[in-house]
Structures are given as C-alpha cells and as structure tokens.
C-alpha atoms as a PDB file:
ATOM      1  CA  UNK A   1     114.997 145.941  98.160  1.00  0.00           C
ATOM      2  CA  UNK A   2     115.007 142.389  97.552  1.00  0.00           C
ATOM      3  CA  UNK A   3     114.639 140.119 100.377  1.00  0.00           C
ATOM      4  CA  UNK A   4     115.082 136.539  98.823  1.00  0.00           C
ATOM      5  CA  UNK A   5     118.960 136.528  99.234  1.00  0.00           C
ATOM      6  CA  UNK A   6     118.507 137.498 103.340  1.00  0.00           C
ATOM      7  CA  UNK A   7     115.545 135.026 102.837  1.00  0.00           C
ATOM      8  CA  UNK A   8     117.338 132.584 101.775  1.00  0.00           C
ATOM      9  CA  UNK A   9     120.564 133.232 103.931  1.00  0.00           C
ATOM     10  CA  UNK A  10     118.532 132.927 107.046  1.00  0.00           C
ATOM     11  CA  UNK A  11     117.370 129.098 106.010  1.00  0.00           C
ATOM     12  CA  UNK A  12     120.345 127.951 105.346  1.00  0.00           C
ATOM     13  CA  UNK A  13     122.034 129.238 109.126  1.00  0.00           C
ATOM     14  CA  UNK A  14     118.698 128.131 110.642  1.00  0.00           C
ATOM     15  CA  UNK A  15     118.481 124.645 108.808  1.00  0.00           C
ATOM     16  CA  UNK A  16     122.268 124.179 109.295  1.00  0.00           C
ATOM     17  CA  UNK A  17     122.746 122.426 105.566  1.00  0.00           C
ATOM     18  CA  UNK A  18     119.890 120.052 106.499  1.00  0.00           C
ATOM     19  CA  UNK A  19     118.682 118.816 103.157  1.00  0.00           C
ATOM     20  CA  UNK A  20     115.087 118.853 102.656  1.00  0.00           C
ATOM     21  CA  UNK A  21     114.835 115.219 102.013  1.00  0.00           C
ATOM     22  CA  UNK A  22     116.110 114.346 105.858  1.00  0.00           C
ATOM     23  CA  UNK A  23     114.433 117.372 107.694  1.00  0.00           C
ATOM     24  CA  UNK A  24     110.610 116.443 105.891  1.00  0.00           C
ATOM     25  CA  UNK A  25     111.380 112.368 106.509  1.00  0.00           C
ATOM     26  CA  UNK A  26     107.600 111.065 107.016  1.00  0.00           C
ATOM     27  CA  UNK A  27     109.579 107.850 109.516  1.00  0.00           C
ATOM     28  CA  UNK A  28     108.606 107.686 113.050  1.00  0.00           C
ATOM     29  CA  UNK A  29     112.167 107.297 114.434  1.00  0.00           C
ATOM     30  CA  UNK A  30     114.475 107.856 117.552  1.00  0.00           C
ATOM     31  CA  UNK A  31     114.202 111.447 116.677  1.00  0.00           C
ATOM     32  CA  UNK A  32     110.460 111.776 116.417  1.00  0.00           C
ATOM     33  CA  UNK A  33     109.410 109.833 119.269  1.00  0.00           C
ATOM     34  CA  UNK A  34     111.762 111.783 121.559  1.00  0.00           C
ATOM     35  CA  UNK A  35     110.475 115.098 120.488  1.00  0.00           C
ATOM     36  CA  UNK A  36     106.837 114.053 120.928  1.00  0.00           C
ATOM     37  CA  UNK A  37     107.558 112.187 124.253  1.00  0.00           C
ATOM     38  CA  UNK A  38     109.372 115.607 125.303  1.00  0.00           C
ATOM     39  CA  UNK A  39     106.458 117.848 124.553  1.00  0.00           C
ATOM     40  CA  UNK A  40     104.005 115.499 126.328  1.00  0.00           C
ATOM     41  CA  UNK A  41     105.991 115.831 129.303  1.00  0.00           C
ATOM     42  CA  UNK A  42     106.701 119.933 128.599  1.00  0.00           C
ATOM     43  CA  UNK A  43     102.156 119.651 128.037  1.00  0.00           C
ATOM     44  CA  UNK A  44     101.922 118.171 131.600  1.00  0.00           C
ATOM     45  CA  UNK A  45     104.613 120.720 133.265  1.00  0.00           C
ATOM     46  CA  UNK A  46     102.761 123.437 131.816  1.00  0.00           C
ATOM     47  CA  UNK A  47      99.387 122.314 133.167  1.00  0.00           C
ATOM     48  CA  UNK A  48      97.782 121.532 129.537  1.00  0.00           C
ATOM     49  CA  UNK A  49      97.300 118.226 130.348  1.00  0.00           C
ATOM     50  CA  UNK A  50      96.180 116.711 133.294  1.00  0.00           C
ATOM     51  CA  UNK A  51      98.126 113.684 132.750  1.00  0.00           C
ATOM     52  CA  UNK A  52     101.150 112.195 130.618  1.00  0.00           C
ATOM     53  CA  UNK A  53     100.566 109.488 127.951  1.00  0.00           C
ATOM     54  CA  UNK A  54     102.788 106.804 126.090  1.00  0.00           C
ATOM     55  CA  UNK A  55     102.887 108.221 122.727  1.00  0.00           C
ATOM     56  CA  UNK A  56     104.652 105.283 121.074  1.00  0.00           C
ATOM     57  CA  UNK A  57     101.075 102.890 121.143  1.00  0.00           C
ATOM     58  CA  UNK A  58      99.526 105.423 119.594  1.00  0.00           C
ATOM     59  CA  UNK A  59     101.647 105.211 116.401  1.00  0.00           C
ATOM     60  CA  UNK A  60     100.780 102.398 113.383  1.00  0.00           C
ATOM     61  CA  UNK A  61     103.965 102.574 111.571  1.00  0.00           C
ATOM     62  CA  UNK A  62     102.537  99.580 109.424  1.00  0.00           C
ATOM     63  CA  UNK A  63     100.835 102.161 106.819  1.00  0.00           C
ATOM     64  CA  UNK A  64     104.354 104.081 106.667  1.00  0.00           C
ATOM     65  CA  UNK A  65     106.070 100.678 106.140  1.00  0.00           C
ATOM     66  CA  UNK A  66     103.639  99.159 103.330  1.00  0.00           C
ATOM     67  CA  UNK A  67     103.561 102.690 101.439  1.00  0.00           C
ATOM     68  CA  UNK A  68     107.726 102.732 101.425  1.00  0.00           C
ATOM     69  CA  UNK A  69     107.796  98.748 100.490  1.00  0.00           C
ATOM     70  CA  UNK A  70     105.012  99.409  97.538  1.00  0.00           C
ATOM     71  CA  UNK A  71     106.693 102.635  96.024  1.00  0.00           C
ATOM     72  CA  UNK A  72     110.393 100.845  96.637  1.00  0.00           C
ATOM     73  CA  UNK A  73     111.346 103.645  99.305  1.00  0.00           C
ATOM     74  CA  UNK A  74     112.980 101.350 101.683  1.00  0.00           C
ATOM     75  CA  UNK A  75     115.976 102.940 103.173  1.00  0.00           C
ATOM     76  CA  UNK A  76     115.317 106.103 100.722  1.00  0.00           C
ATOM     77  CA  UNK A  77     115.453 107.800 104.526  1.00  0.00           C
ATOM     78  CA  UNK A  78     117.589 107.281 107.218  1.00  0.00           C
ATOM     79  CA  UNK A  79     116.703 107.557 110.947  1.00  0.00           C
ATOM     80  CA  UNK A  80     117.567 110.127 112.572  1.00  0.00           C
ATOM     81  CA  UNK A  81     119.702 109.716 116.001  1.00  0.00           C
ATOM     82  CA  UNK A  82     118.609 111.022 118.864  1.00  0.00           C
ATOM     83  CA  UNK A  83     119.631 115.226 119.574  1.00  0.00           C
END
C-alpha cells in the first residue's frame, strides 16, 4: 500500500496551507515569544520549575538581525501575529 498520498494528505489538514517558508521563520516575533512565555508558565503549573522567568532578556535578536541584513533577507519573513 502506499502511504505517501495519506502522508501527505495528513500535512496539509494539519499544517492548514502553511507554507514552509512562514511555519520554519528563524524571527523571534509576537508569535514566538507568546508560545515560549506560555510554556514557562504551563512549566511552573506543572511543577517543573520552581519558578517563572522573563524569557524575552534571554533572547539576542542582534545575531538574527546582522545575518538577515548581510544575506539581504530583510523582510524575506513576516511576523507572525499573535494566535
């Protein structure tokens, strides 16, 4: 049987026509520093950590923004809104 049409039937329902480009975007945005702040907080509910943390010091978004100026990637991704 071959399974790559299910396969590949089953990303593009679970993906809902996200392109690859936008769902692997290397930015830190909105998006990003929602879904880590959320699982910090989900960490501390659960009793993995003792106690919550500002994730947003913790990112240097100066690499990100020197690699994208060098290779002329500006604006190649967009942010992504909040969910």
């Amino acid at each position: 049987m071959d399974e790559a049409p299910r396969c590949s039937s089953w990303i593009q329902r679970t993906r809902g026509g996200e392109s690859a480009r936008d769902r692997d975007s290397p930015l830190v945005d909105a998006y990003v520093v929602a879904r880590y702040k959320a699982s910090i907080a989900d960490a501390r509910r659960l009793g993995l950590i003792r106690t919550t943390f500002d994730f947003e010091p913790w990112v240097d978004r100066s690499f990100l923004d020197q690699a994208l100026r060098e290779e002329k990637l500006e604006g190649f991704w967009k942010p992504r809104a909040l969910p």
